[in-house]
C-alpha atoms as a PDB file:
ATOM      1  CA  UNK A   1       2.603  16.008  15.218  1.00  0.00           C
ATOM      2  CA  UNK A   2       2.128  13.598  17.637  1.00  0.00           C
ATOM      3  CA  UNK A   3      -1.735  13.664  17.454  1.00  0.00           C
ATOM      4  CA  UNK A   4      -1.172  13.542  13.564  1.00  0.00           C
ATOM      5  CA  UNK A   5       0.831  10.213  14.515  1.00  0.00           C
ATOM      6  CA  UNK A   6      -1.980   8.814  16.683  1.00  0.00           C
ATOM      7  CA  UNK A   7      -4.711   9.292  13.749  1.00  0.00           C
ATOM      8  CA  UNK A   8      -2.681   8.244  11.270  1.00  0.00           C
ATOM      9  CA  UNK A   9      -2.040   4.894  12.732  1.00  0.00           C
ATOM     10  CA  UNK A  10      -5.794   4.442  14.226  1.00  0.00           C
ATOM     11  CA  UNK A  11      -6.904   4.977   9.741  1.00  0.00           C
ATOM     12  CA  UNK A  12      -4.249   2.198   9.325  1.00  0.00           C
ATOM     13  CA  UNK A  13      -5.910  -0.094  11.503  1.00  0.00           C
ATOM     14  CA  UNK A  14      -9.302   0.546   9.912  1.00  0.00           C
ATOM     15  CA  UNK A  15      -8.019   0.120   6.316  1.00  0.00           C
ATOM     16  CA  UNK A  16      -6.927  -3.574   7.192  1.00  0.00           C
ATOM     17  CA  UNK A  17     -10.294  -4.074   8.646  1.00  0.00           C
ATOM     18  CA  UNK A  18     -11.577  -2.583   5.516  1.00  0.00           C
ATOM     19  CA  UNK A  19      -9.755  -4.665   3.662  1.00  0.00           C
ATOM     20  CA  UNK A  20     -10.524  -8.061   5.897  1.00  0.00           C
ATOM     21  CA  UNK A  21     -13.962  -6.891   5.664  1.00  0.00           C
ATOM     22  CA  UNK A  22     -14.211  -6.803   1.912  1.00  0.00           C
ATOM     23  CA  UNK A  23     -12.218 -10.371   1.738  1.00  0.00           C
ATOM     24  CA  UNK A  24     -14.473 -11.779   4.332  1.00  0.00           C
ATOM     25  CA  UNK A  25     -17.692 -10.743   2.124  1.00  0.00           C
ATOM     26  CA  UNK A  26     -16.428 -11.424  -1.233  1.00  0.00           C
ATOM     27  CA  UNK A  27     -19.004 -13.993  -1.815  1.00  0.00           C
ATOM     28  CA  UNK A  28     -21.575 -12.006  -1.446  1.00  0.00           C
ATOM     29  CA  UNK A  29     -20.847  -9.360  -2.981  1.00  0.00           C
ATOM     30  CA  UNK A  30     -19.893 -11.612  -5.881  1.00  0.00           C
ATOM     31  CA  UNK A  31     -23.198 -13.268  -5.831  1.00  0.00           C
ATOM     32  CA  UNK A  32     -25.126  -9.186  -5.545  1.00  0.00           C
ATOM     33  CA  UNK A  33     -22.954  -8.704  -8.415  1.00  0.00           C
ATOM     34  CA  UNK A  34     -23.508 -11.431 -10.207  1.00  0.00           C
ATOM     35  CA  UNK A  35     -27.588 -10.835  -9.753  1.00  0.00           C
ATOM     36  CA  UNK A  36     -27.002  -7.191 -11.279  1.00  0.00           C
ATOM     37  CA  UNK A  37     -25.757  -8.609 -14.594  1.00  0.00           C
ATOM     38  CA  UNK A  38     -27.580 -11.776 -15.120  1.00  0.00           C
ATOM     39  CA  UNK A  39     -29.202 -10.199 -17.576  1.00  0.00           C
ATOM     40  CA  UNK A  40     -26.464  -8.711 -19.944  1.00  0.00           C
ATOM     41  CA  UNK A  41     -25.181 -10.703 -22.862  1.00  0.00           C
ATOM     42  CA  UNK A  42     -21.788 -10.287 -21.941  1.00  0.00           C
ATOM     43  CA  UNK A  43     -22.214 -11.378 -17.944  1.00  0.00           C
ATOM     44  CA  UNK A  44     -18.635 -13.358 -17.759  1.00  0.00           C
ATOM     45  CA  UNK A  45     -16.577 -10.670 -18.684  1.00  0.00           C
ATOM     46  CA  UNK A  46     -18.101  -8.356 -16.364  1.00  0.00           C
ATOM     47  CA  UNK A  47     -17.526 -11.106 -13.429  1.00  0.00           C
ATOM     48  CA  UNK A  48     -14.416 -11.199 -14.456  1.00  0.00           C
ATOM     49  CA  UNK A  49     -13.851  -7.274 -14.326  1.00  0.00           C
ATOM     50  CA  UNK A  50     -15.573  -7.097 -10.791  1.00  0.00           C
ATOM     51  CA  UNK A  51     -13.015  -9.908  -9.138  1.00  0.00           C
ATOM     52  CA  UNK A  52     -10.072  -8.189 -10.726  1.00  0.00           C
ATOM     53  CA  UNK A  53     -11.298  -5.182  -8.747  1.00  0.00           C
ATOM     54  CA  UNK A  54     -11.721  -6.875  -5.270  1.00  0.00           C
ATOM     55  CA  UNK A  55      -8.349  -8.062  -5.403  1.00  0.00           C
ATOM     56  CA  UNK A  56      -7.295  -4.394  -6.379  1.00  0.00           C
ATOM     57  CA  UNK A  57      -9.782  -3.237  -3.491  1.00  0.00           C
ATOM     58  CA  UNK A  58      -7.984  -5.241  -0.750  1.00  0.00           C
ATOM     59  CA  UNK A  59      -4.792  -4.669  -2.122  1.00  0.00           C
ATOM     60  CA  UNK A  60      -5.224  -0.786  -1.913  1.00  0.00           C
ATOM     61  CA  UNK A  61      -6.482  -1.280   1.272  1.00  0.00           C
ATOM     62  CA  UNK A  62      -3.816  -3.518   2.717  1.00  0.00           C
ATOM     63  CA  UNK A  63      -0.669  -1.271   1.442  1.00  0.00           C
ATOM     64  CA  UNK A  64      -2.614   2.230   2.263  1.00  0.00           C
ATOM     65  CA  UNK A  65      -3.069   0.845   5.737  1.00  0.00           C
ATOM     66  CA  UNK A  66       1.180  -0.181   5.882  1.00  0.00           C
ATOM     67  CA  UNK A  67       1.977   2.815   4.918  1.00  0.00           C
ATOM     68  CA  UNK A  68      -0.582   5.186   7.416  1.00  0.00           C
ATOM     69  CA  UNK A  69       0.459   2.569  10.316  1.00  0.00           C
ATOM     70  CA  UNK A  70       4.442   3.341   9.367  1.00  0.00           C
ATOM     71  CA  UNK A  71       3.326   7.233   8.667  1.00  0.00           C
ATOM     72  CA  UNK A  72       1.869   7.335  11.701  1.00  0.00           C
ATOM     73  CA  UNK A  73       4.643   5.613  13.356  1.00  0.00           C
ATOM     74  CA  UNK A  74       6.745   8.111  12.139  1.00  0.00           C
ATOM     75  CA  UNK A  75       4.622  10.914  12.833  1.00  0.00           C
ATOM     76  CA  UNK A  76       4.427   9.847  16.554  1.00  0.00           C
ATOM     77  CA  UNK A  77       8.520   9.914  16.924  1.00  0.00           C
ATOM     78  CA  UNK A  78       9.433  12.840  14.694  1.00  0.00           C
ATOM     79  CA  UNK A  79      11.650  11.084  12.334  1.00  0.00           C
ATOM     80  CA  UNK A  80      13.707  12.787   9.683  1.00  0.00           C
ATOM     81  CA  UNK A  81      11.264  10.685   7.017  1.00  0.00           C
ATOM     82  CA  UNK A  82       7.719  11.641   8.763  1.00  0.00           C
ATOM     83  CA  UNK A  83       6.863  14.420   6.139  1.00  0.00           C
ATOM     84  CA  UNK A  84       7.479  12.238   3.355  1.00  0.00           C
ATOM     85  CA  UNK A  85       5.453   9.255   4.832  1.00  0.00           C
ATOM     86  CA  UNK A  86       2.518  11.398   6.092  1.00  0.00           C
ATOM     87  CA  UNK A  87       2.425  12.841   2.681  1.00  0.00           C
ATOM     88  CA  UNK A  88       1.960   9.610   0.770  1.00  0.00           C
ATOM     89  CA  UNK A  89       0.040   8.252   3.597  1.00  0.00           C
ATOM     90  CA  UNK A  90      -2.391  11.437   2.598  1.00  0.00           C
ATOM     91  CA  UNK A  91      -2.695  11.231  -1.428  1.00  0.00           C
ATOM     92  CA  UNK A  92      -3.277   7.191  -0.079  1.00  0.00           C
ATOM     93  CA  UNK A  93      -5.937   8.598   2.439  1.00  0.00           C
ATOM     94  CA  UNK A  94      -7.661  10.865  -0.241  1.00  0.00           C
ATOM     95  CA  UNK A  95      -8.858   7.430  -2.044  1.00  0.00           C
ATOM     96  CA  UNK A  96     -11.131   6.411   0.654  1.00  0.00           C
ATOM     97  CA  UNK A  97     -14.402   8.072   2.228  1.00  0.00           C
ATOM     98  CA  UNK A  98     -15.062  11.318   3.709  1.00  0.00           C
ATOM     99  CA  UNK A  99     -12.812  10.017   7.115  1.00  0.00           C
ATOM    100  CA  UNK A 100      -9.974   9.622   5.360  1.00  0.00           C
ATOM    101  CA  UNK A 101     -10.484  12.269   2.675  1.00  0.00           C
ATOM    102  CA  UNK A 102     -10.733  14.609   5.706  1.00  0.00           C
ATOM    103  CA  UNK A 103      -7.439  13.223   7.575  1.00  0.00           C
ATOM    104  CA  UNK A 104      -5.663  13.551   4.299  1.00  0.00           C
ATOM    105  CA  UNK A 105      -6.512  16.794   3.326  1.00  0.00           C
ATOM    106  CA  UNK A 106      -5.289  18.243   7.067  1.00  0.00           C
ATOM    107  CA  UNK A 107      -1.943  16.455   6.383  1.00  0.00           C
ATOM    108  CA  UNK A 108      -1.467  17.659   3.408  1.00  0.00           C
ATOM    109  CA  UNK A 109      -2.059  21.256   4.715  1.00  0.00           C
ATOM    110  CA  UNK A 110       0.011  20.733   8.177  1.00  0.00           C
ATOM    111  CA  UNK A 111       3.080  18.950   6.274  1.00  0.00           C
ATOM    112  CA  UNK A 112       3.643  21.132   3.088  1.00  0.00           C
ATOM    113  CA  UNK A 113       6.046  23.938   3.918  1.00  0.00           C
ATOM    114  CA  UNK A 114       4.577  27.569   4.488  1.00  0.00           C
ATOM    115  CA  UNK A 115       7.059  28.611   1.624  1.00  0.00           C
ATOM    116  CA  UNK A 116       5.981  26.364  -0.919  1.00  0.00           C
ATOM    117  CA  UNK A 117       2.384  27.340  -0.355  1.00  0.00           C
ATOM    118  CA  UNK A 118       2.878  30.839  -0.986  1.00  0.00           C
ATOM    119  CA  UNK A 119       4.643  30.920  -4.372  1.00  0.00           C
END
């Protein structure tokens, strides 16, 4: 589990990058946006729409990377509260790309029990 622990933490650290990354860029990809719908007759509410979902993006971001940093934390130790963690850190990891789709799909099959699987 301690391997678990070690990529678990590493996906934390990239989903704050992620996350600084998107904040970083916002005006451009406000102004990219903004060039896509210059030509629809509602163009304001759209704008609108797209900045409610960057703050939404970097929020994701920000708490899926606290919780895979604490996961992994967790992981790495053996606490009593790892397999709850590393399963939330997983349905959090199955919202990103193929990485983290990938990571979360292992955990999910290392940390649910064998008996629960079979019934």
């Amino acid at each position: 589990m301690r391997s678990l622990g070690i990529l678990w933490f590493l996906y934390g650290l990239l989903r704050f990058c992620g996350a600084l990354r998107v904040y970083l860029y916002s005006a451009t990809l406000t102004l990219m946006w903004g060039a896509v719908i210059s030509r629809v007759p509602n163009g304001f509410t759209l704008m609108d729409l797209f900045h409610i979902l960057l703050v939404f993006v970097i929020i994701l971001g920000i708490v899926a990377g606290i919780v895979a940093i604490i996961a992994g934390l967790s992981l790495m130790s053996s606490r009593a509260s790892a397999r709850r963690l590393g399963l939330l850190a997983a349905f959090f990891g199955l919202t990103n790309g193929p990485l983290s789709i990938a990571l979360g799909a292992y955990t999910l099959v290392f940390l649910v029990p064998a008996n629960s699987r079979n019934s």
